[in-house]
Protein backbone atom coordinates (compact mmCIF):
# COMPACT_ATOMS: atom_id res chain seq x y z
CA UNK A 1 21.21 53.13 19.63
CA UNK A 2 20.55 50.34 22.23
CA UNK A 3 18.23 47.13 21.63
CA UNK A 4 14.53 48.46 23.54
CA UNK A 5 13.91 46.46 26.95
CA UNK A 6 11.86 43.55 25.92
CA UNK A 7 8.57 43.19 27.86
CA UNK A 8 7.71 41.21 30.51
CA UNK A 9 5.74 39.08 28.77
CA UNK A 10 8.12 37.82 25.88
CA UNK A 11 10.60 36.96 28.61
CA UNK A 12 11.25 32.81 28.86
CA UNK A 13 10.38 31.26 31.78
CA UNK A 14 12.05 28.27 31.94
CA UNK A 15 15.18 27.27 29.76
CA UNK A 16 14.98 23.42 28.00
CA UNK A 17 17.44 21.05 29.79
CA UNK A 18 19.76 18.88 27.76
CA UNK A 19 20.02 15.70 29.29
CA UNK A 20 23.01 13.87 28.53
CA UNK A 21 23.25 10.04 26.83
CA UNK A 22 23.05 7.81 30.18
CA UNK A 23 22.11 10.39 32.52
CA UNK A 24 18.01 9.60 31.87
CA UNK A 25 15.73 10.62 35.03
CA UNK A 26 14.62 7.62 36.40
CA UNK A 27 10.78 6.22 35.56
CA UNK A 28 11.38 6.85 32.33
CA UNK A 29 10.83 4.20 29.71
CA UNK A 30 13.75 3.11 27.32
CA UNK A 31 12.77 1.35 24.23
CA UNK A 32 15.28 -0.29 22.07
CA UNK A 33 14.85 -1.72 18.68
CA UNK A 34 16.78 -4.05 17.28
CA UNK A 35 16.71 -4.69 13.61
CA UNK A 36 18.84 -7.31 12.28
CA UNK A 37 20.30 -8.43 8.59
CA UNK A 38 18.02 -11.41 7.24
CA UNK A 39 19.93 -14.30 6.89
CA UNK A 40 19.80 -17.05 4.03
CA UNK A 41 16.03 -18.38 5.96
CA UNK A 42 14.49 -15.44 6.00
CA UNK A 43 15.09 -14.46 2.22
CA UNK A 44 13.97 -17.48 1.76
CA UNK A 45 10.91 -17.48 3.38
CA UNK A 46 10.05 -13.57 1.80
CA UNK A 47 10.79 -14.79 -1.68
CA UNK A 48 8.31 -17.44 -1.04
CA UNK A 49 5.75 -15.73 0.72
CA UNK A 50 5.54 -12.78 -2.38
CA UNK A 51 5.39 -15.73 -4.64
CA UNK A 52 2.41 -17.33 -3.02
CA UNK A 53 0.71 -13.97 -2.89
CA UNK A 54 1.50 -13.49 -6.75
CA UNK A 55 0.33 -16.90 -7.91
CA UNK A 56 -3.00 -16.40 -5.73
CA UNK A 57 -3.71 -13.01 -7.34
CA UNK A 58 -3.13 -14.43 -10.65
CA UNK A 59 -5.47 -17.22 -10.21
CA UNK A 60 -8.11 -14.58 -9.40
CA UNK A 61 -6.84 -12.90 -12.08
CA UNK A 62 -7.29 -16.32 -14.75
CA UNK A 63 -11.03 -17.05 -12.48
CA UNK A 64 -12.41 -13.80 -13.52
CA UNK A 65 -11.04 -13.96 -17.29
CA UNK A 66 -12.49 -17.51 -17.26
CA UNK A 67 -16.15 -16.07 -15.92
CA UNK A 68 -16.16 -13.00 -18.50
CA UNK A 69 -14.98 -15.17 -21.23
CA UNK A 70 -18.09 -17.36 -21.91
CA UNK A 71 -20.26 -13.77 -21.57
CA UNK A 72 -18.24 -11.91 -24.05
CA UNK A 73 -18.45 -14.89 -26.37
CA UNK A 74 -22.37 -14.73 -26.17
CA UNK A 75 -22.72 -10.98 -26.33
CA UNK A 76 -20.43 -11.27 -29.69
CA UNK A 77 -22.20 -14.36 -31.42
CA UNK A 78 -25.25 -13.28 -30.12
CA UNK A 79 -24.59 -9.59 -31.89
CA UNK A 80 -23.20 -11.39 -35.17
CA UNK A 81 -26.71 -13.90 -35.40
CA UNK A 82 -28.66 -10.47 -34.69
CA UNK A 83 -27.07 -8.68 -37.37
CA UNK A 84 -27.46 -11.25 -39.97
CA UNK A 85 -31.12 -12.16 -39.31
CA UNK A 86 -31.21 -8.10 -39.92
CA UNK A 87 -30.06 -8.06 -43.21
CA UNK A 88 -31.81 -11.60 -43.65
CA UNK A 89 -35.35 -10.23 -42.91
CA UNK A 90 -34.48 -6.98 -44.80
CA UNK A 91 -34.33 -8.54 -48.56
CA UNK A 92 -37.34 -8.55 -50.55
């Protein structure tokens, strides 16, 4: 039994081309990227700059605790005063 003729239309029409290292065409654009151990500086410098960033979000952090706090403390006093002028007002 023999493989059937494949049609015309399945056939490739051009085959890739496998261009070796070094042997580029010409116009095209190489770019190279470097990336390079960080030395004592730049740890440095990271370990400082994530330690800024953390001390600025926890001082949002401690501004908004220090804005809710005074509310929650009224909300709560203001719920205990309610509730004993309730049972205050209540007694005969």
């Amino acid at each position: 039994m023999s493989k059937p003729p494949t049609p015309p239309s399945e056939d490739p029409h051009s085959q890739p081309e496998v261009i070796p290292p070094g042997q580029a065409e010409r116009g095209t654009e190489h770019v190279r990227v470097y990336i390079a151990k960080p030395g004592p500086l730049g740890t440095i410098l990271v370990v400082l700059i994530v330690g800024l960033l953390s001390a600025v979000f926890l001082l949002l952090l401690l501004g908004a605790l220090l804005i809710w706090l005074p509310v929650v403390v009224l909300f709560v006093t203001g719920a205990i005063v309610i509730g004993l002028l309730r049972v205050y007002f209540r007694s005969p």
